[in-house]
Protein backbone atom coordinates (compact mmCIF):
# COMPACT_ATOMS: atom_id res chain seq x y z
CA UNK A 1 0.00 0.00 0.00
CA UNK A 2 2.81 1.95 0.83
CA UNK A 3 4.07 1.58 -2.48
CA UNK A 4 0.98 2.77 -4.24
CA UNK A 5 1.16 5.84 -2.41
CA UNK A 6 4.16 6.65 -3.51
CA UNK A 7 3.63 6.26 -7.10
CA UNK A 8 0.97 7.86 -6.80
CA UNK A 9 2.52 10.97 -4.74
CA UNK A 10 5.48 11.01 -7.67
CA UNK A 11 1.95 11.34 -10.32
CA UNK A 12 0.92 13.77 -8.70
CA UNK A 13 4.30 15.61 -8.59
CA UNK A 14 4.73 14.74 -12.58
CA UNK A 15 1.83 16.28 -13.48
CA UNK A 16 2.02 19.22 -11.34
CA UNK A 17 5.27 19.87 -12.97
CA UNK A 18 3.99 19.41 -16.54
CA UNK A 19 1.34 22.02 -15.24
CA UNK A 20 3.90 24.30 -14.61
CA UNK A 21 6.25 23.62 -17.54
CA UNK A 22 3.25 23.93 -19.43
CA UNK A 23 2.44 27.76 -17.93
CA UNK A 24 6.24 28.46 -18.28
CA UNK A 25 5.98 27.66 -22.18
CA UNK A 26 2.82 29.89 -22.11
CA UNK A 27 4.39 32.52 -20.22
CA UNK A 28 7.59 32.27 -22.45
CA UNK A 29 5.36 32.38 -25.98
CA UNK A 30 4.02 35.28 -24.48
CA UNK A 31 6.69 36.86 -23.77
CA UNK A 32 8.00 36.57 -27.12
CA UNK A 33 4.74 38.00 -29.04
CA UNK A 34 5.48 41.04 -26.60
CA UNK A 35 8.63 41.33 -27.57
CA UNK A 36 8.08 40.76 -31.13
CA UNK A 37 5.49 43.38 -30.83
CA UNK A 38 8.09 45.88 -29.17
CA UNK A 39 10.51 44.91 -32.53
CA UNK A 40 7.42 45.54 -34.67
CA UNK A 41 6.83 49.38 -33.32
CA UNK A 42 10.89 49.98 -32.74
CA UNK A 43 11.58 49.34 -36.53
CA UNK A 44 8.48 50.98 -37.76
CA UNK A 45 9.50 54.11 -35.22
CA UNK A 46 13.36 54.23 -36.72
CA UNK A 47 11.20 54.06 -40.33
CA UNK A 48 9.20 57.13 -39.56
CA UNK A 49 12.52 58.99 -38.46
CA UNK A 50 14.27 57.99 -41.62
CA UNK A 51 11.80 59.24 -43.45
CA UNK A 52 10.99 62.43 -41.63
CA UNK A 53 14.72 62.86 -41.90
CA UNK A 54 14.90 62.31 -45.50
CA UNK A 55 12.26 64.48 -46.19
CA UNK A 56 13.87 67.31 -43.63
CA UNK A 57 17.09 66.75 -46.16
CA UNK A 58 15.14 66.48 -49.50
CA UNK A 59 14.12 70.46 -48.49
CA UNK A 60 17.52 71.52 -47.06
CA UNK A 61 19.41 70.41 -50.28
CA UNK A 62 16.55 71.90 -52.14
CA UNK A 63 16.76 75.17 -50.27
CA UNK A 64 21.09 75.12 -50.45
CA UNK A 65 20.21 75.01 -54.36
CA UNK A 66 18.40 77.93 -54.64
CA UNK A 67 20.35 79.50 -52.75
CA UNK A 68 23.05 78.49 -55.13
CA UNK A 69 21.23 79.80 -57.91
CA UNK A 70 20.79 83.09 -56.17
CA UNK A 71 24.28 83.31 -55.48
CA UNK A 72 25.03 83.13 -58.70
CA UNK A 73 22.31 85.48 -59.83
CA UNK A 74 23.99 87.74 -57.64
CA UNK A 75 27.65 86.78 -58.77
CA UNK A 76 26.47 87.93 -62.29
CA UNK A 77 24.69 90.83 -60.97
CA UNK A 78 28.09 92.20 -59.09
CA UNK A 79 30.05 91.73 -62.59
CA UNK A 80 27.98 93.21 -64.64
CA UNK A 81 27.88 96.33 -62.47
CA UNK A 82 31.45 96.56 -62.04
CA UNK A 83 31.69 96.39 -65.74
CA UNK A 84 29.16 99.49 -66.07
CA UNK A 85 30.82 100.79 -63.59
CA UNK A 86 34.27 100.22 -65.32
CA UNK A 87 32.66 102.07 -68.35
CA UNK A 88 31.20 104.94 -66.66
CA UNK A 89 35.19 105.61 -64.87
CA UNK A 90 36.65 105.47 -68.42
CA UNK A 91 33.85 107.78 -70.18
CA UNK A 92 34.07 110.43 -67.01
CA UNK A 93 38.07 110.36 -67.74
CA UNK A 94 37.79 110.47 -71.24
CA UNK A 95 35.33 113.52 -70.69
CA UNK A 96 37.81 114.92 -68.20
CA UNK A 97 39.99 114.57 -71.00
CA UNK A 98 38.43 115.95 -73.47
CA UNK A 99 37.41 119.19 -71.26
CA UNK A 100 40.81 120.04 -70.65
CA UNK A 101 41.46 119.85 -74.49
CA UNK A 102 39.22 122.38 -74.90
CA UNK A 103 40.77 124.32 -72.00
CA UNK A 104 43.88 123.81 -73.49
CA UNK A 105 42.68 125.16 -76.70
């Protein structure tokens, strides 16, 4: 009898360890849905700052071009007016010139 009961007892013991092996596994699959989860929203966060910094680079390269293009505008701008006024210095000397010529005469 004694016997019995002790096979019995180790049953009881077996299955109440399955019963908790079996919660650990449960615990454990849960565990790793959360955490796949957590992956999930992590990699889709990183996405959205990629893009939002793609986009935020997209407009600054867009902007340095333009400004580029102003520059340049500018650039041509500057030349052209020290051409003129290149031209004007010449004609007032040559009319300088010419004005003491007729002094002269």
């Amino acid at each position: 009898s004694s016997g019995i009961n002790a096979e019995y007892g180790d049953n009881e013991k077996r299955e109440s360890l399955l019963q908790h092996l079996a919660q650990i596994d449960s615990q454990l699959s849960s565990l790793q849905r959360e955490l796949l989860d957590i992956e999930r929203i992590e990699a889709e966060n990183v996405q959205t700052d990629l893009d939002d910094l793609t986009v935020q680079f997209l407009k600054k390269s867009e902007q340095c071009e333009s400004l580029q293009t102003r520059l340049s505008a500018l650039e041509l701008d500057k030349s052209r007016l020290n051409k003129k006024q290149s031209d004007l210095e010449s004609n007032l000397n040559e009319s300088k010139a010419t004005a003491t010529d007729y002094e002269v005469k």
